[in-house]
Protein backbone atom coordinates (compact mmCIF):
# COMPACT_ATOMS: atom_id res chain seq x y z
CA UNK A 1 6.85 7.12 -4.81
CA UNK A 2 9.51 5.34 -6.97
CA UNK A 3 10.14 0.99 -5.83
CA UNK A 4 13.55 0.52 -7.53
CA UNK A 5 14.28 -3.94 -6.95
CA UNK A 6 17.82 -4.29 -6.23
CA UNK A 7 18.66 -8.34 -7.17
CA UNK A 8 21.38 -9.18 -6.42
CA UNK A 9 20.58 -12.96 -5.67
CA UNK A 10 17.22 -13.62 -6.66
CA UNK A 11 13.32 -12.88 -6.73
CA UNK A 12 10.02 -14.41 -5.47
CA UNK A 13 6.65 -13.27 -4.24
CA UNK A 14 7.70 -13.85 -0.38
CA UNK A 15 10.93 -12.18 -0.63
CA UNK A 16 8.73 -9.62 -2.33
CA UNK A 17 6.58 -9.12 0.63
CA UNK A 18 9.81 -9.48 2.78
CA UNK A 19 11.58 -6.14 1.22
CA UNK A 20 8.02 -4.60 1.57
CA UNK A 21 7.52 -5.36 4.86
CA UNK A 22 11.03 -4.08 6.40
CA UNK A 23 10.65 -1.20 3.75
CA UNK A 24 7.37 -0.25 6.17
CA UNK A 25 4.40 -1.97 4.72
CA UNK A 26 2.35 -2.48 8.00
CA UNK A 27 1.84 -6.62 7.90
CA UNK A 28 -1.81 -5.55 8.41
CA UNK A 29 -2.11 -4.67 4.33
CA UNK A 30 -1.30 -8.59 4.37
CA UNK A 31 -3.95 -9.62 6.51
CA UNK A 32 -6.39 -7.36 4.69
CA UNK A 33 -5.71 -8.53 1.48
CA UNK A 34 -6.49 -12.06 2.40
CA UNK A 35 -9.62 -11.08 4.17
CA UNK A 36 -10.29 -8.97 0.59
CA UNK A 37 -9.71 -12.59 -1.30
CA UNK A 38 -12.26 -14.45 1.21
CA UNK A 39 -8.87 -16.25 2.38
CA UNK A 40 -9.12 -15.78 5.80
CA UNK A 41 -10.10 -19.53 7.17
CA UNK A 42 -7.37 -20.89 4.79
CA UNK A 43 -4.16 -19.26 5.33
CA UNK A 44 -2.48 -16.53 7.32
CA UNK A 45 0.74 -14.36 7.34
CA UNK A 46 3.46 -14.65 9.39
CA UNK A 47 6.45 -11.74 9.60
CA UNK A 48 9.82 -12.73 11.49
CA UNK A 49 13.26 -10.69 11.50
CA UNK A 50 15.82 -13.09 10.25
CA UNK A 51 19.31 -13.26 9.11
CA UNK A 52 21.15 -14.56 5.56
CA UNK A 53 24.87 -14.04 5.54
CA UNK A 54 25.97 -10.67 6.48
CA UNK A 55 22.18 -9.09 6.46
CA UNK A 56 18.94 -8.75 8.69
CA UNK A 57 15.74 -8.37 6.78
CA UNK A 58 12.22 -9.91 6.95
CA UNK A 59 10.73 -13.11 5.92
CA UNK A 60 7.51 -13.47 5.14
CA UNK A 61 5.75 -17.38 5.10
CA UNK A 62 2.10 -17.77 4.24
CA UNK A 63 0.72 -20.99 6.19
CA UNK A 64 -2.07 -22.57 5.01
CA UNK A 65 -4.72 -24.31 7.62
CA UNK A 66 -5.06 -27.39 6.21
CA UNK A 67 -2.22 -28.89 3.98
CA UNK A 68 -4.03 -31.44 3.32
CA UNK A 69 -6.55 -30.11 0.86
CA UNK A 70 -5.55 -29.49 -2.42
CA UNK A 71 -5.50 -25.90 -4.13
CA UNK A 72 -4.96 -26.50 -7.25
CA UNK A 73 -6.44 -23.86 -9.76
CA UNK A 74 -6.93 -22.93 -13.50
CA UNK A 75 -6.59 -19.15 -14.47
CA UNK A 76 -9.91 -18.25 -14.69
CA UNK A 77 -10.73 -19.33 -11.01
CA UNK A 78 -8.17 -16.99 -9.62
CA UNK A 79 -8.67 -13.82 -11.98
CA UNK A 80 -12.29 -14.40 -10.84
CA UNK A 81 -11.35 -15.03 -6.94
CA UNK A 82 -9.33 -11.27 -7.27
CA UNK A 83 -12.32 -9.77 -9.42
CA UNK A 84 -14.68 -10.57 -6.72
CA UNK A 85 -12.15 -9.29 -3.67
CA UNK A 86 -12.78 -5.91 -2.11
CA UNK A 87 -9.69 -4.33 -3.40
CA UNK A 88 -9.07 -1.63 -5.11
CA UNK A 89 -9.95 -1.17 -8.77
CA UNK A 90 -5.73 -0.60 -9.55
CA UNK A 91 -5.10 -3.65 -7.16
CA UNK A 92 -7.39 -5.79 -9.06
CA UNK A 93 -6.30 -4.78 -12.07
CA UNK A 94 -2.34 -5.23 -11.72
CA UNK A 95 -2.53 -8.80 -9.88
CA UNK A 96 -4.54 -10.00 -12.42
CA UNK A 97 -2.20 -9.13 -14.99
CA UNK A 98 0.65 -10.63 -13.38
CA UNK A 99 -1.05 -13.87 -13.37
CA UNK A 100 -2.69 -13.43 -17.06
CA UNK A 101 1.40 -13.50 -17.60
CA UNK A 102 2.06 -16.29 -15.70
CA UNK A 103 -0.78 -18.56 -16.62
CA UNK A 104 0.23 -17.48 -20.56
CA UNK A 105 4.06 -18.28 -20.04
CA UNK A 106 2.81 -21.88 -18.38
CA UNK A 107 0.78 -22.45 -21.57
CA UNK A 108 3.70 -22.19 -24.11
CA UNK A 109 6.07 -23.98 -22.45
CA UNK A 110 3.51 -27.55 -21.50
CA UNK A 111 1.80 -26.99 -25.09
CA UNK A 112 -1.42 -26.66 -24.02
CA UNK A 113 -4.14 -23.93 -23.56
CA UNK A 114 -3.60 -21.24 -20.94
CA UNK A 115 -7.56 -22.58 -19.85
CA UNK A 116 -5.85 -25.57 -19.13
CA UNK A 117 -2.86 -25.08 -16.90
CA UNK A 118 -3.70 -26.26 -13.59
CA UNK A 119 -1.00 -23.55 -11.80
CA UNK A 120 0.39 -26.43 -9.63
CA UNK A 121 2.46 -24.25 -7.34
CA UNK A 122 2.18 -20.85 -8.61
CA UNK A 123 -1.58 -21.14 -8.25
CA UNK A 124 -1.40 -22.17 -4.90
CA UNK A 125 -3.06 -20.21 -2.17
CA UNK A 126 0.67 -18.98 -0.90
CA UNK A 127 1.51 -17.55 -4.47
CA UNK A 128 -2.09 -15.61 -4.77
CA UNK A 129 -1.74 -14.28 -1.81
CA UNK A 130 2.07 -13.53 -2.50
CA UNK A 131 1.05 -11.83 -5.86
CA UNK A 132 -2.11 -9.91 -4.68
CA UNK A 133 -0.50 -8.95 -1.40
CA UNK A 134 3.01 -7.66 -3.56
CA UNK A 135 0.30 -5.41 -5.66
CA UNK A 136 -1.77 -4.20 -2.73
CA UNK A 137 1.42 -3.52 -0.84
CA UNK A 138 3.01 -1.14 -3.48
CA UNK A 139 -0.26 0.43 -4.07
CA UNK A 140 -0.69 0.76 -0.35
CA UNK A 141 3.08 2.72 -0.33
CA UNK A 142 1.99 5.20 -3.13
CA UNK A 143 4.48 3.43 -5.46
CA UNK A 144 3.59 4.81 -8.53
CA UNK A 145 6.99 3.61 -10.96
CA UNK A 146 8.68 0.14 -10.46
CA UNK A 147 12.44 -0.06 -11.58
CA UNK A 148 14.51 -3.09 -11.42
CA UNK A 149 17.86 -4.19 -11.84
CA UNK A 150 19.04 -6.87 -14.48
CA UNK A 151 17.90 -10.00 -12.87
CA UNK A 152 20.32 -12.95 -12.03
CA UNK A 153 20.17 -16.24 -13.46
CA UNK A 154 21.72 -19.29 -11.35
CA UNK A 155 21.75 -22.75 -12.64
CA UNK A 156 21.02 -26.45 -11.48
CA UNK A 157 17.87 -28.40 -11.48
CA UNK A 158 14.45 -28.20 -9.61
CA UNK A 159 12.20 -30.81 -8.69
CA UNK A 160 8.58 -29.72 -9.50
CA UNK A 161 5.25 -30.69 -9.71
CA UNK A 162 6.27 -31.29 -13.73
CA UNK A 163 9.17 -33.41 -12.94
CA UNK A 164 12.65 -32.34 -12.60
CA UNK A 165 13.76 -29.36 -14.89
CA UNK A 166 16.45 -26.97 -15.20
CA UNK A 167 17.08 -23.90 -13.34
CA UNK A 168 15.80 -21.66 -14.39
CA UNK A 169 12.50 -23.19 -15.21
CA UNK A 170 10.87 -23.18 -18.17
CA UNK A 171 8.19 -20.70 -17.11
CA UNK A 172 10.50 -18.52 -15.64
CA UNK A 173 12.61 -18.21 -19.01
CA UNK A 174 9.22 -17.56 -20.80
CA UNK A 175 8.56 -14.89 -18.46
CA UNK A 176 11.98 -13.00 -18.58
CA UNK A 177 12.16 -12.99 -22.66
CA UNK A 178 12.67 -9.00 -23.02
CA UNK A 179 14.21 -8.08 -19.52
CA UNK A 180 17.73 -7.71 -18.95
CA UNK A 181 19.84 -10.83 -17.37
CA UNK A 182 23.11 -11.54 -15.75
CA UNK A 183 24.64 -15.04 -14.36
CA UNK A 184 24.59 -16.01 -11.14
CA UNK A 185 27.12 -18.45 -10.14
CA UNK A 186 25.33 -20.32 -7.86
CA UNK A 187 23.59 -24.00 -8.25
CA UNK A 188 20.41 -23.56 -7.39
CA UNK A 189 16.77 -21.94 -8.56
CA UNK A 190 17.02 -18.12 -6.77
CA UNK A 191 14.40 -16.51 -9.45
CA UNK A 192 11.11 -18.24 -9.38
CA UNK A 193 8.06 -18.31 -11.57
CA UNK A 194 6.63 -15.86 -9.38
CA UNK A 195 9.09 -13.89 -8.67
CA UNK A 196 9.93 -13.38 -12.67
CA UNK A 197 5.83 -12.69 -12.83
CA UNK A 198 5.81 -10.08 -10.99
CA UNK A 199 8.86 -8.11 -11.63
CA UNK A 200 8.40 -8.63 -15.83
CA UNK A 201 4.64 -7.38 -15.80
CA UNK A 202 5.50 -5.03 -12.47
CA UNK A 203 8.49 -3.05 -13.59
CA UNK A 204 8.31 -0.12 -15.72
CA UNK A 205 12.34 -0.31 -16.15
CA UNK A 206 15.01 -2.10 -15.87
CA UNK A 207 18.61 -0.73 -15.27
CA UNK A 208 20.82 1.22 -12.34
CA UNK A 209 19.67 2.73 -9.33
CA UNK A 210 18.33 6.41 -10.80
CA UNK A 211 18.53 9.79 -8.81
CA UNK A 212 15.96 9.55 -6.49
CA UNK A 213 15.82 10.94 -2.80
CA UNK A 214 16.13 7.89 -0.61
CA UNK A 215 13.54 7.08 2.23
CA UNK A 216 13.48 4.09 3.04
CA UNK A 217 15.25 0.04 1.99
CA UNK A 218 14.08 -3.16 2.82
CA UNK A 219 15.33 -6.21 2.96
CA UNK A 220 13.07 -9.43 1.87
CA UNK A 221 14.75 -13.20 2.58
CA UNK A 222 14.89 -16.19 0.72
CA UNK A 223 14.37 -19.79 2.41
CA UNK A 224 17.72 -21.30 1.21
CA UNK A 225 20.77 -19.87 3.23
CA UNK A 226 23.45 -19.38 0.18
CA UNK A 227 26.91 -18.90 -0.18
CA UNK A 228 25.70 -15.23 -0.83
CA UNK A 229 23.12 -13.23 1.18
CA UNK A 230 20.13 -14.50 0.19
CA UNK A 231 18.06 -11.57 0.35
CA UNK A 232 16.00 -9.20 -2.45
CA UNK A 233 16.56 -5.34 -1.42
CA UNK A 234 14.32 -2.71 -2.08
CA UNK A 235 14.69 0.95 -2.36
CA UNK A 236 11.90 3.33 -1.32
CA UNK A 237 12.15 6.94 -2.44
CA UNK A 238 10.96 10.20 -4.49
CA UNK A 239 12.32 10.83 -8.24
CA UNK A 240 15.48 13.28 -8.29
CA UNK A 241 13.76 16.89 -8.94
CA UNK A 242 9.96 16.53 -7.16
CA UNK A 243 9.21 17.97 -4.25
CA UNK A 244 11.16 16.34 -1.22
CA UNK A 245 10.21 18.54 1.86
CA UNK A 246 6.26 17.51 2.15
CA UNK A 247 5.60 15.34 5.25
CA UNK A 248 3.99 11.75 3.87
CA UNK A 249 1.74 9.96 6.88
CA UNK A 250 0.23 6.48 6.52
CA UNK A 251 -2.92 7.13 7.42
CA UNK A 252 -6.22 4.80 7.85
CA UNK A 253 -9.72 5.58 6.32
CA UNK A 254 -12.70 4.04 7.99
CA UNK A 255 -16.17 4.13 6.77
CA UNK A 256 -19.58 2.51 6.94
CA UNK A 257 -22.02 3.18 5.37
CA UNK A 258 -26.03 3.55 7.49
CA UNK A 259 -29.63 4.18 6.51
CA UNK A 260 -31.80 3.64 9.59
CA UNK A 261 -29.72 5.75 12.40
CA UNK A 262 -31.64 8.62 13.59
CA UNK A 263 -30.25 11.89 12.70
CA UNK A 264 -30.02 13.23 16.06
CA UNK A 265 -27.06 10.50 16.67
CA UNK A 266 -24.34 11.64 14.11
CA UNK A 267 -23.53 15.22 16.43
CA UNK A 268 -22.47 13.04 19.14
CA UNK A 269 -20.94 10.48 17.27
CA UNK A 270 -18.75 13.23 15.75
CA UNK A 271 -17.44 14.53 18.89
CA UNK A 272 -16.96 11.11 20.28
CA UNK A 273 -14.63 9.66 17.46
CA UNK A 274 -12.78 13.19 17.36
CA UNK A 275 -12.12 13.00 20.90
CA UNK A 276 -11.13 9.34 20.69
CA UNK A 277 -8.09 10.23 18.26
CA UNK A 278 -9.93 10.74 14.80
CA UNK A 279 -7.78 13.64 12.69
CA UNK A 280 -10.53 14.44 10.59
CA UNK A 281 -14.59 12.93 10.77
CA UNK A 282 -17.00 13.51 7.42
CA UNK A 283 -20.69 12.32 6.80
CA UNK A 284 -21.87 12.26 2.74
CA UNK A 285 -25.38 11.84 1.96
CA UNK A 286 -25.25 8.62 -0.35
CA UNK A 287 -27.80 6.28 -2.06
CA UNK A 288 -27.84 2.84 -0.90
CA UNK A 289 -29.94 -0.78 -2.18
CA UNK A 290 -33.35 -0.67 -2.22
CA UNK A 291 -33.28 3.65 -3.24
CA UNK A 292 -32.48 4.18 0.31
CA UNK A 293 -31.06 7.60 1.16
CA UNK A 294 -28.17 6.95 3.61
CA UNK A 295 -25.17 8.25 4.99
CA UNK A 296 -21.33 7.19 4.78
CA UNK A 297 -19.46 7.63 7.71
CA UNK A 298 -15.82 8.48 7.53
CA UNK A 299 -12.99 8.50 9.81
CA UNK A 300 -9.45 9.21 9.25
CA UNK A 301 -6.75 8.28 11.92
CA UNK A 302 -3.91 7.32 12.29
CA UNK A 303 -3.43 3.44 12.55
CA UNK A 304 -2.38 3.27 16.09
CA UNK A 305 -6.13 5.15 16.79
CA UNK A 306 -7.68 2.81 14.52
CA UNK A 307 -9.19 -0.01 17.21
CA UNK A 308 -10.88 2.88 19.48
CA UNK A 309 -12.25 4.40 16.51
CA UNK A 310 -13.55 1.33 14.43
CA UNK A 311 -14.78 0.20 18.51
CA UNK A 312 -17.15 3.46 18.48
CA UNK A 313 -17.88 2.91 15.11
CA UNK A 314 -19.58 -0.53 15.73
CA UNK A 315 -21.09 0.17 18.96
CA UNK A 316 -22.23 3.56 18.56
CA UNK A 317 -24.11 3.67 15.39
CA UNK A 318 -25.88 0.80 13.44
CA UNK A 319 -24.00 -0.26 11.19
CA UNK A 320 -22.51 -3.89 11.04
CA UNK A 321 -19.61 -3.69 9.89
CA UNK A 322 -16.38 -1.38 9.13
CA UNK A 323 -14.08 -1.01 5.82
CA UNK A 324 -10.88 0.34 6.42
CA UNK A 325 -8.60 1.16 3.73
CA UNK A 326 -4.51 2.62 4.28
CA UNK A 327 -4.24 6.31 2.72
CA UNK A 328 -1.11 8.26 2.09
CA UNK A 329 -1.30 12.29 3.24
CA UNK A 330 1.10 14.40 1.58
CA UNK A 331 1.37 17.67 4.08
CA UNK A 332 3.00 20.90 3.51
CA UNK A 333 5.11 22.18 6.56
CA UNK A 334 3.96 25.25 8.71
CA UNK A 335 3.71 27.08 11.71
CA UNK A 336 1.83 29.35 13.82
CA UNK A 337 2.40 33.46 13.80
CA UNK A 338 0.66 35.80 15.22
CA UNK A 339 -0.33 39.50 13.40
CA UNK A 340 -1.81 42.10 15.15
CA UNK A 341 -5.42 43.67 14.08
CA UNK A 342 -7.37 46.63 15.33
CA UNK A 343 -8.89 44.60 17.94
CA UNK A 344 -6.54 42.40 18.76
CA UNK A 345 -4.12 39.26 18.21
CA UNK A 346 -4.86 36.58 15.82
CA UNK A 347 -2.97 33.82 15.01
CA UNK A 348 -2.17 32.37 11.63
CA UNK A 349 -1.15 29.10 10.57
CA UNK A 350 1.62 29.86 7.53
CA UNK A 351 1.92 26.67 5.29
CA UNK A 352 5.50 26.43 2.92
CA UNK A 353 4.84 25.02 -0.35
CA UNK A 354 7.30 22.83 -2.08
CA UNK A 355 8.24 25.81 -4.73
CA UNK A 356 9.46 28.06 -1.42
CA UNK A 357 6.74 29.92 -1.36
CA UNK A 358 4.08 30.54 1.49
CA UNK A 359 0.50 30.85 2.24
CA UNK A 360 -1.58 31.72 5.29
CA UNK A 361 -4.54 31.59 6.85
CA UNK A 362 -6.07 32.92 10.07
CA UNK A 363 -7.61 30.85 12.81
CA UNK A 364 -11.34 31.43 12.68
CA UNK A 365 -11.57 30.59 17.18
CA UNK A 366 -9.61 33.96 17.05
CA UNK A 367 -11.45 35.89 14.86
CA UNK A 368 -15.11 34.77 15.96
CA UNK A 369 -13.81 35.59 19.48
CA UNK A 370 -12.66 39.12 18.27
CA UNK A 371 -15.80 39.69 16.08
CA UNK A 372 -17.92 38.92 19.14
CA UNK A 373 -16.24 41.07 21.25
CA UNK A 374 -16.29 44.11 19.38
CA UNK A 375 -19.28 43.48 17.94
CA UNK A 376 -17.68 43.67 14.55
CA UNK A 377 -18.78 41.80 11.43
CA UNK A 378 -16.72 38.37 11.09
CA UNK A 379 -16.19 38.98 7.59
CA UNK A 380 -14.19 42.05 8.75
CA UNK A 381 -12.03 40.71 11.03
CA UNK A 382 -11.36 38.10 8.73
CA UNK A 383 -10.07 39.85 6.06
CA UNK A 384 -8.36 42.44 8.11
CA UNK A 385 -6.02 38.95 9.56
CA UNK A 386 -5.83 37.57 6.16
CA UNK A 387 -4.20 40.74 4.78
CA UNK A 388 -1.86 41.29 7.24
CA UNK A 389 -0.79 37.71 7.36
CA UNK A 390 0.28 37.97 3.67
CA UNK A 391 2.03 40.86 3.85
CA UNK A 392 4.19 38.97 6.37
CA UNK A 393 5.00 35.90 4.30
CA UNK A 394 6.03 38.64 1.40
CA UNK A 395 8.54 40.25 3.72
């Protein structure tokens, strides 16, 4: 999946999340992400539809719990708060790097150590979670290239916790050295620190909108309301030339992981959660502390299954506790035929690959029915279907 970052106004992390969000990033990646950071008790995420000029889109606001306590931070406390989230290895990896960028930028332009830079603002809790939740959100949408128009520059000046300073800031300038700018005729700060974070270290390009397939745009909004909509867009789509005709689900995985259930449980448990909504159930034999052998339960659904499922989970096995985790499914299209063998009908699920071409396969209920009946070898049967199935996808 390509992200291409239309500014036209400006950037930051919660008009980030914003063009996410009404792009189709379920606001529960949010929430997940700051359970992940151990955030939970100290801020949440709210999502509300809301208008700037001309345009609807979403803003996103992370409210802390208590504004009274400070959260002030130095580098090293937040690249070890993400290394010691349950995120993925990629998600880890990429938010820490954004702020490895912004803590460097901070350094050069107050003269002292990066080790030293308190953050101020962009180490508050609402800019982690802004950062970490931008990262998990494109990883969560299979966005695997980041391209970004020229970003605007406005002008003014910005009180901050440094004093006042010009717009843009300091940090912000640092941060933008190498990417492509425009002016902005506006007086007031519309790029922040950030925002200029994370689409400098996010972006692979920057430039027009390329030749992609278009699926989906999102609309992410600023606080101020400006002469001009104040809103970052985002375009969601394939590359021009890969394969546009598979079906793409946001599915959820989840698993637990057990090493004192009886064995005698997990054939119920598998038909329960497959007749509560699960698409597909798996058990792998893992080892666990202590040289355990265990088991890792696995459930894939789709999210709006996901509270039956994780219920069953929880109640049903005994386990204490669930992960979940948001997959993408790429599926090929197909349909059902039906071929005729020398004992009777079977039908054939015929799958359409992005190149145009098709394979099939024959449904093994019909065949074990018809190798039953006739007292014919299942192998046989099988084969017999499977060659007359191809010869209709080559006609």
């Amino acid at each position: 999946m390509l992200a291409y970052f239309d500014i036209f106004v400006g950037i930051s992390g919660d008009m980030t999340l914003g063009a996410l969000a009404d792009a189709g990033l379920p606001i529960d990646v949010l929430h997940e992400t700051i359970d992940a950071l151990g955030l939970a008790g100290e801020v949440e995420v709210m999502a509300n539809q809301v208008r700037k000029g001309a345009l609807a889109g979403v803003k996103v606001d992370v409210v802390r719990r208590n504004e009274d306590e400070p959260r002030h931070r130095h580098l090293n406390d937040i690249l070890a708060l993400i290394d010691a989230a349950s995120l993925p290895a990629a998600v880890q990896e990429q938010a820490s790097a954004v702020f490895q960028r912004l803590g460097e930028a901070e350094a050069k332009v107050h003269g002292v150590s990066v080790d030293e830079v308190p953050f101020h603002e962009v180490g508050a809790l609402d800019a982690i979670v802004d950062i970490v939740g931008v990262v998990a959100g494109l990883h969560a949408l299979s966005v695997t290239r980041v391209i970004s128009s020229p970003v605007p520059l406005s002008r003014g000046f910005a009180n901050t916790a440094h004093g006042e300073i010009p717009v843009p800031g300091p940090a912000t300038m640092e941060l933008l050295v190498g990417v492509p700018v425009r002016g902005l005729d506006l007086n007031v700060e519309t790029v922040t620190p950030t925002g200029a974070a994370l689409i400098s270290t996010l972006a692979d390009e920057f430039g027009p909108v390329p030749a992609m397939a278009l699926e989906h745009v999102g609309y992410g909004a600023g606080t101020f309301d400006l002469p001009l909509p104040n809103m970052l867009r985002v375009m969601l789509g394939e590359p021009a030339g890969s394969p546009t005709d598979l079906q793409r689900d946001m599915l959820r995985i989840l698993s637990t992981n057990v090493d004192d259930m009886p064995g005698e449980w997990f054939g119920p448990l598998f038909d329960q959660l497959l007749a509560a909504g699960a698409l597909d159930v798996w058990f792998t034999p893992i080892q666990m502390k202590k040289n355990r052998p265990a088991v890792m339960i696995s459930v894939l659904a789709e999210p709006a299954a996901v509270p039956a499922l994780r219920l069953i989970l929880l109640r049903e096995t005994t386990t204490l506790g669930v992960r979940e985790e948001t997959v993408t499914r790429w599926c090929v299209s197909r349909e059902l035929r039906t071929v005729q063998t020398s004992w009777g009908d079977v039908r054939v699920k015929v799958a359409r690959l992005p190149d145009g071409s098709e394979k099939a396969s024959p449904e093994f209920e019909d065949c074990r029915r018809l190798a039953r009946e006739h007292n014919v070898p299942l192998r046989i049967v099988t084969q017999s279907a499977t060659e007359k199935a191809q010869r209709h996808t080559e006609n």
